[in-house]
C-alpha atoms as a PDB file:
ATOM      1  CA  UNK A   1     164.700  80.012  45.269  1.00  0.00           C
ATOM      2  CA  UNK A   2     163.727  76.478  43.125  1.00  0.00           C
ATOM      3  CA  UNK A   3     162.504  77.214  39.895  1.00  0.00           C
ATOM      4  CA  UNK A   4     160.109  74.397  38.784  1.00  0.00           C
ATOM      5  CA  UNK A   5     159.379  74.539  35.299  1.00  0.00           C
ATOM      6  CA  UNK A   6     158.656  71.773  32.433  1.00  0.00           C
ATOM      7  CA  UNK A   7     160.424  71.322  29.172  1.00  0.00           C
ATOM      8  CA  UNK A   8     157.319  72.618  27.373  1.00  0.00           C
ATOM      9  CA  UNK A   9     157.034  75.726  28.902  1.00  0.00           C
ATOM     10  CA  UNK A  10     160.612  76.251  28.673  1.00  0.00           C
ATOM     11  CA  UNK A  11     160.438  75.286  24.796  1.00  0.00           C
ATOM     12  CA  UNK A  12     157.538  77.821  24.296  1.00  0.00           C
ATOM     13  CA  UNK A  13     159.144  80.854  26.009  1.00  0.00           C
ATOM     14  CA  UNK A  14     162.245  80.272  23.789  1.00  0.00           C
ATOM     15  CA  UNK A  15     160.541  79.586  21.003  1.00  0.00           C
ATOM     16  CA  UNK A  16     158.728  82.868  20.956  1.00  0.00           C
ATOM     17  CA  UNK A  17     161.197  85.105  23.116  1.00  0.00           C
ATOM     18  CA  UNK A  18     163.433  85.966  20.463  1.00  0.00           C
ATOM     19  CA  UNK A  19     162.748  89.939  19.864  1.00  0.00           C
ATOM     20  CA  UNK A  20     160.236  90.173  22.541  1.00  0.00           C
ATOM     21  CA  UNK A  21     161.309  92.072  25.831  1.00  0.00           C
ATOM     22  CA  UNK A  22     163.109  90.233  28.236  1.00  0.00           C
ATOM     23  CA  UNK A  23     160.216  91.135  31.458  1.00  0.00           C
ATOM     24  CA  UNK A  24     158.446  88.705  29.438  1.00  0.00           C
ATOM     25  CA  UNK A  25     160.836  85.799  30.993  1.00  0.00           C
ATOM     26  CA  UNK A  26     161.214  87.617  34.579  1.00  0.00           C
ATOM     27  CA  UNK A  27     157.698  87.500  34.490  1.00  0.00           C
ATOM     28  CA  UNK A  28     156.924  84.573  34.167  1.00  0.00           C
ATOM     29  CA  UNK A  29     160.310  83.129  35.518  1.00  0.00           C
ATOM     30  CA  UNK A  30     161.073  85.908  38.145  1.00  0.00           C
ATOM     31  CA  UNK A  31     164.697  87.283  39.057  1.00  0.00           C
ATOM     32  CA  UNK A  32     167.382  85.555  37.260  1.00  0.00           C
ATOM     33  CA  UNK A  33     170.246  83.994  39.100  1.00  0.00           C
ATOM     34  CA  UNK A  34     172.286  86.793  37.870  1.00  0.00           C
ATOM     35  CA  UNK A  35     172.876  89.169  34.957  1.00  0.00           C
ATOM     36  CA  UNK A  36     176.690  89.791  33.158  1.00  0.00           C
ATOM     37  CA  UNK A  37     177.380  92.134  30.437  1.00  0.00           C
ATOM     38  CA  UNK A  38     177.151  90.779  26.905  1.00  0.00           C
ATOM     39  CA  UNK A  39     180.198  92.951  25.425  1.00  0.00           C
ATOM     40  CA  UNK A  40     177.975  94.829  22.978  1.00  0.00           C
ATOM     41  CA  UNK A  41     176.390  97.275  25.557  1.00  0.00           C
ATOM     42  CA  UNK A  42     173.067  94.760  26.663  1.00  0.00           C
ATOM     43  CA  UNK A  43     172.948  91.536  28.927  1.00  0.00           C
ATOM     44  CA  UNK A  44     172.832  88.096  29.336  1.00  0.00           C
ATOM     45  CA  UNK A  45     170.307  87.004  31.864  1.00  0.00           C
ATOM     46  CA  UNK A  46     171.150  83.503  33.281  1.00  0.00           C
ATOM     47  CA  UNK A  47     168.428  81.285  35.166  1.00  0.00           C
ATOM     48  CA  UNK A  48     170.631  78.280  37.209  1.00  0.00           C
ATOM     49  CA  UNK A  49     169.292  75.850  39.845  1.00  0.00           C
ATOM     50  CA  UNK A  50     170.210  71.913  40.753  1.00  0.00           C
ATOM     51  CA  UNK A  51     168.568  69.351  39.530  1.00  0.00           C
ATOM     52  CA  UNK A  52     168.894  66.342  41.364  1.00  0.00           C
ATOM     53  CA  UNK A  53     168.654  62.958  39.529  1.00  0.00           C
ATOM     54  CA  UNK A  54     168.790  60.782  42.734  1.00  0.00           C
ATOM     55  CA  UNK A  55     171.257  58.595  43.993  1.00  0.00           C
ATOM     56  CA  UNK A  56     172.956  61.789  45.393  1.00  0.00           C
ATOM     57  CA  UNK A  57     173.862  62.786  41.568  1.00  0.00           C
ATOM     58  CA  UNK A  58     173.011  66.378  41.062  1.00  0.00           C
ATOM     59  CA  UNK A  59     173.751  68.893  37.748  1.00  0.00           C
ATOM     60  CA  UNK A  60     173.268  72.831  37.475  1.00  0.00           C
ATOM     61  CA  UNK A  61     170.920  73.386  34.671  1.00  0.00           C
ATOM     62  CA  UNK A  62     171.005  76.665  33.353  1.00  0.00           C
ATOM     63  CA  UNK A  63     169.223  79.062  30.898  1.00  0.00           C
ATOM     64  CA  UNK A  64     170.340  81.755  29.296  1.00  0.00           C
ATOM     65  CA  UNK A  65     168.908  84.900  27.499  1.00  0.00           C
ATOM     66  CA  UNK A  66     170.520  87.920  25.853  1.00  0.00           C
ATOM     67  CA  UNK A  67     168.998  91.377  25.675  1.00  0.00           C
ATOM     68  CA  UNK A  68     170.287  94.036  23.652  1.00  0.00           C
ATOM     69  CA  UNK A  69     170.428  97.833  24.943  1.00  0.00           C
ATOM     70  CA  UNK A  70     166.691  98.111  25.066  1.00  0.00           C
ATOM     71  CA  UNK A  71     165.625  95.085  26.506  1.00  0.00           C
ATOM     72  CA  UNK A  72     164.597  93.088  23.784  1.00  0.00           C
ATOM     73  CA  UNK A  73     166.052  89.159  23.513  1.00  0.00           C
ATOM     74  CA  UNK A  74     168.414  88.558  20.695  1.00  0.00           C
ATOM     75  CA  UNK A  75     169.271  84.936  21.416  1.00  0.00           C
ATOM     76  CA  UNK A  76     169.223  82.013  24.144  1.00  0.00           C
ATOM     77  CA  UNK A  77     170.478  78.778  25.332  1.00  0.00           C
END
């Protein structure tokens, strides 16, 4: 899956995410590359895919969300 998605949108979604649900990301983002436990009982959702820069020089850019117990986004990077 390639995720294509500008700085804007990605401000925007972050911007207002915090204490809305987190379907509002896989929504609009779709599955995320995988979910882990945040040690307080809800989960960090983490978005990755390769960006390639040319020249055969690639980086993983990832984002990250966590959800509490119910869903709702406390925090992201």
């Amino acid at each position: 899956m390639i995720l294509t998605f500008g700085c804007s949108s990605i401000d925007k979604l972050v911007q207002d995410g915090i204490g809305q649900p987190i379907s509002t990301v896989t929504d609009r983002w779709g599955p995320p590359s995988r979910v882990t436990p945040d040690g307080r009982g809800g989960s960090v959702y983490i978005w990755e895919h390769w960006v390639d820069r040319g020249y055969g020089d690639r980086y993983l850019w990832s984002t990250m969300f966590w959800a509490d117990s119910n869903g709702m986004i406390y925090k992201w990077r």
